[in-house]
Protein backbone atom coordinates (compact mmCIF):
# COMPACT_ATOMS: atom_id res chain seq x y z
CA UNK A 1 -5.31 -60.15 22.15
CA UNK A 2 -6.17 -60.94 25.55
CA UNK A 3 -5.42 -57.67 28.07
CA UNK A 4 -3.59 -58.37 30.79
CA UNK A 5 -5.63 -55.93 33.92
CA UNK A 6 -2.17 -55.00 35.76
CA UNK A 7 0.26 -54.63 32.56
CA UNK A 8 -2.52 -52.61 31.77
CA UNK A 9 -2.72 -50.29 34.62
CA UNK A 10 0.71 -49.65 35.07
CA UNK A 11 0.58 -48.84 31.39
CA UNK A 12 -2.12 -46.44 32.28
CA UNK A 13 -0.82 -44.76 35.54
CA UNK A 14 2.07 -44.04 33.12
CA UNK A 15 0.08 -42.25 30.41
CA UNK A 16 -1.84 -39.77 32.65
CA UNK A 17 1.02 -39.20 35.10
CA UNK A 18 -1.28 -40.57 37.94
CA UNK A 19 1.25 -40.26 40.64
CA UNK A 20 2.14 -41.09 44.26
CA UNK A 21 0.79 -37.44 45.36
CA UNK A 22 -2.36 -38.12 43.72
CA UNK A 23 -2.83 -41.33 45.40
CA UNK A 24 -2.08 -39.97 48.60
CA UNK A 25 -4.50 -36.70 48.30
CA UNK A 26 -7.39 -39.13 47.09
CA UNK A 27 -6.91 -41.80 49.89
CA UNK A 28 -7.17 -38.40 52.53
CA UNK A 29 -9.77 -37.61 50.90
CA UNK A 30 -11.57 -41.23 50.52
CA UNK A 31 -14.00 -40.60 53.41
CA UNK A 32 -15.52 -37.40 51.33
CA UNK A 33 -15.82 -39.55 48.31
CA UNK A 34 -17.80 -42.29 50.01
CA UNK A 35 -20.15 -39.52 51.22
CA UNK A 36 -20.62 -38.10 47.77
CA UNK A 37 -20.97 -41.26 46.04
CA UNK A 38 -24.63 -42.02 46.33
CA UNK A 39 -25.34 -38.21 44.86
CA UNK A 40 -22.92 -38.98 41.91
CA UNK A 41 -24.57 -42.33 41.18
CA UNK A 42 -27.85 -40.46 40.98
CA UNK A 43 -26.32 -38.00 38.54
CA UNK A 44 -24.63 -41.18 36.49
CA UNK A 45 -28.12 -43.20 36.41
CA UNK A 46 -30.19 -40.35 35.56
CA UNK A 47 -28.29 -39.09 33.00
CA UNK A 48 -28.66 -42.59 31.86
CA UNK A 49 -31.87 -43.01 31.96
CA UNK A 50 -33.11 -40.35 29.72
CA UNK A 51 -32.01 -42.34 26.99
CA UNK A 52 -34.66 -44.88 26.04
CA UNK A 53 -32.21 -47.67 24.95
CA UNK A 54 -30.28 -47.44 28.15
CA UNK A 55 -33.38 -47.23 30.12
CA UNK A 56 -34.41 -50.74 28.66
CA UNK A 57 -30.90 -51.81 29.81
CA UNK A 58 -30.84 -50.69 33.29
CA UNK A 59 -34.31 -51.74 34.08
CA UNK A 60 -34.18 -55.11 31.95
CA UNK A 61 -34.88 -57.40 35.22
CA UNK A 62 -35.93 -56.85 38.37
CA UNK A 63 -33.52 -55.18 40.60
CA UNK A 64 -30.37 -54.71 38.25
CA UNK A 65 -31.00 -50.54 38.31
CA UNK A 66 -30.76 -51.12 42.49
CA UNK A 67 -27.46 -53.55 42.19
CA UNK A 68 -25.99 -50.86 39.57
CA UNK A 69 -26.20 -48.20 41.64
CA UNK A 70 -24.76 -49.99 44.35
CA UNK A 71 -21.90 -51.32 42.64
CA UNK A 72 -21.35 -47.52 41.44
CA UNK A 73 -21.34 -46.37 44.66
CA UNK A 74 -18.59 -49.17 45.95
CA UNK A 75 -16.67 -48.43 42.81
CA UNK A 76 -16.64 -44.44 43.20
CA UNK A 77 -14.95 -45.08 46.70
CA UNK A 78 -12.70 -47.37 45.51
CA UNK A 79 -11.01 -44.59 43.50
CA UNK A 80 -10.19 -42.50 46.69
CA UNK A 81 -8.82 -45.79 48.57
CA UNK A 82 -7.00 -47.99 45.64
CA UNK A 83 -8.46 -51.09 47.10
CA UNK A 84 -4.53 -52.42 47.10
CA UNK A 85 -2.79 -49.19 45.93
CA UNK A 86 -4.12 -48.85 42.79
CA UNK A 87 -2.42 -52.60 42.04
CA UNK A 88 -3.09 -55.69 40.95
CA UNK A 89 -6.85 -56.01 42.75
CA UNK A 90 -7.92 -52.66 42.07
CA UNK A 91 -7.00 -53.42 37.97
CA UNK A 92 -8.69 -56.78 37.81
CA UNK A 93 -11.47 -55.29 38.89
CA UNK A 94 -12.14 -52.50 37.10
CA UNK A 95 -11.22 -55.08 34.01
CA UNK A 96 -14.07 -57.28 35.31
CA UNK A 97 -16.22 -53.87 35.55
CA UNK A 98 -15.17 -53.24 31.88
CA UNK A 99 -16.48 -56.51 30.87
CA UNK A 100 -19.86 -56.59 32.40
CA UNK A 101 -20.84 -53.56 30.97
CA UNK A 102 -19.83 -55.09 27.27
CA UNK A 103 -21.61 -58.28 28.76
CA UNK A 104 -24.62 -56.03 29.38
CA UNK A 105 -24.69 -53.68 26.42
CA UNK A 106 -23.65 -50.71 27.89
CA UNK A 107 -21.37 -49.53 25.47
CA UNK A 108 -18.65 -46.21 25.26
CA UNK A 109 -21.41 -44.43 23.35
CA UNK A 110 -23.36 -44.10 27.12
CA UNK A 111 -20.27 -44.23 29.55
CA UNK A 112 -18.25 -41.59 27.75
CA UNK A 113 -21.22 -39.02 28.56
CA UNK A 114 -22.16 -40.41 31.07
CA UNK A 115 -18.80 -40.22 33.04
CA UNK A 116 -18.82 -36.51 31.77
CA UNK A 117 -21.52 -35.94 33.32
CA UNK A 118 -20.08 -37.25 37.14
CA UNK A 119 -16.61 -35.47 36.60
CA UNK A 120 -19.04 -32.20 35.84
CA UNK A 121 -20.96 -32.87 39.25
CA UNK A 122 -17.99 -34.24 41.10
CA UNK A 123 -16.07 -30.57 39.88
CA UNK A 124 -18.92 -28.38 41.30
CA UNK A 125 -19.27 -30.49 44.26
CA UNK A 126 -15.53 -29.62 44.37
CA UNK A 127 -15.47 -25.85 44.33
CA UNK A 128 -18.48 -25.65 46.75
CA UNK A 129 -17.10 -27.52 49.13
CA UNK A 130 -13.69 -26.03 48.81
CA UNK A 131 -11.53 -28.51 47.68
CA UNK A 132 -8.73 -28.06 45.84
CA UNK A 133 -7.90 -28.26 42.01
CA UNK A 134 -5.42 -30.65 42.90
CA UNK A 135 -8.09 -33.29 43.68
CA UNK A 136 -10.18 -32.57 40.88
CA UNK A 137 -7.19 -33.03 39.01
CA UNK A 138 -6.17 -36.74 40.87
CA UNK A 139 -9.75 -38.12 40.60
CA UNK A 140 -9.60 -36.70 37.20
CA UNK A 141 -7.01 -39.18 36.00
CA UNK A 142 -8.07 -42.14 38.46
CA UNK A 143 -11.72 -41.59 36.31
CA UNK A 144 -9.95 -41.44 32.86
CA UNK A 145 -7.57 -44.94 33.65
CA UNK A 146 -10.99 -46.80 34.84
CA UNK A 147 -13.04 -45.28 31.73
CA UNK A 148 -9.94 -46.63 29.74
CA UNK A 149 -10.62 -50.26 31.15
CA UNK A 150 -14.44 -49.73 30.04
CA UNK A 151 -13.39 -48.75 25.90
CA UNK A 152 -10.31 -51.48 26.20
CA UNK A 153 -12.70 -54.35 27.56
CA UNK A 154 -14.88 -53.42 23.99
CA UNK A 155 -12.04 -53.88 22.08
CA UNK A 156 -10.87 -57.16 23.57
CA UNK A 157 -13.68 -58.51 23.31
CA UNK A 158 -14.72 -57.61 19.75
CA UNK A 159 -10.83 -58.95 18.77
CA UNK A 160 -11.06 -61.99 20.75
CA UNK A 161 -14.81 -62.92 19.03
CA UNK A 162 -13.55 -61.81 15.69
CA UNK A 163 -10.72 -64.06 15.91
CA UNK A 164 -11.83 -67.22 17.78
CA UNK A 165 -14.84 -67.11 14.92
CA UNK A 166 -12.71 -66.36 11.63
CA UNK A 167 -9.30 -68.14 12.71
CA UNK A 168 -7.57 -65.14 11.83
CA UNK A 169 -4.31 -63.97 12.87
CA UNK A 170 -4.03 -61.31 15.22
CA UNK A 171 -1.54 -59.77 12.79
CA UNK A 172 -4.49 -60.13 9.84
CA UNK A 173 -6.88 -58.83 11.88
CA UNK A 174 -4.95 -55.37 12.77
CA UNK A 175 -4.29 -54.81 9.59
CA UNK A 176 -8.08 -55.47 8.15
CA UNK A 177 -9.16 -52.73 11.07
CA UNK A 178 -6.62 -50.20 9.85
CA UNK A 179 -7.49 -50.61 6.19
CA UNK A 180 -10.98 -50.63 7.41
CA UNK A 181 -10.22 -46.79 9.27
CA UNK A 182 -8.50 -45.76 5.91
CA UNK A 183 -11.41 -46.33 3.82
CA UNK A 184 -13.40 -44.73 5.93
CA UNK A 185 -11.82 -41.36 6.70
């Protein structure tokens, strides 16, 4: 069950309809979301740190808060330029972004809200500065295909350590999850 970043992407640009119009309205817009970025990583990180158990996580050595924010900063922008398009370097890395923050314990449970909360600023910040829809609605799905690399890099890893560990198939294994879901619903 190993994820390949790019098959993944492409995958993903597919399911939200993230299209060439999108990427061009973000990249003309990439200078206004490098200037925002700071604000929105001070929405993300607060947000976070009400939560005691997060708090713990972000402030668990000296400096990691500081490094976090500036890696949430670099990655904001990165959304309005693509890196490489929105290709093959710009996947990898948000794949390797998806696995520190299992590597780390942030888990969905956090990022979920806590990506809510930055679409909820980044739409206000929107309307007052009089963007349009249309790049709420681009940054929108750039946000949902990078959160999607966050939950996928959980499940990857969870599959990989459940089978490397048991010897399982990956066949056995899909099919103990689903009757796992049944019983429980």
């Amino acid at each position: 069950m190993t994820l390949e970043p790019n098959t993944f992407m492409n995958t993903m640009v597919d399911r939200v309809d993230f299209t060439a119009a999108d990427k061009a309205l973000l990249k003309a817009n990439a200078d206004w979301g490098l200037a925002i970025a700071t604000e929105m990583a001070d929405h993300f990180y607060s947000y976070l740190g009400r939560d005691s158990e997060m708090s713990t996580i972000l402030n668990e050595s000296e400096g990691r808060i500081h490094r976090l924010r500036e890696t949430f900063v670099q990655w904001f922008h990165e959304m309005f330029t693509g890196m490489d398009d929105w290709q093959f370097n710009y996947a990898t890395r948000r794949w390797r972004i998806g696995l520190v923050h299992v590597q780390i314990g942030i888990g969905p449970q956090h990022v979920v809200p806590a990506m809510a909360v930055v679409v909820q600023a980044v739409g206000r910040k929107l309307k007052a500065e009089g963007k349009t829809t249309d790049l709420q609605e681009a940054l929108g799905k750039i946000c949902m295909i990078d959160l999607a690399f966050i939950e996928q890099a959980y499940v990857e890893v969870s599959s990989s350590a459940v089978l490397k560990e048991t010897g399982w198939t990956e066949k056995l294994f899909k099919r103990l999850v689903s009757t796992g879901a049944n019983s429980m619903s």
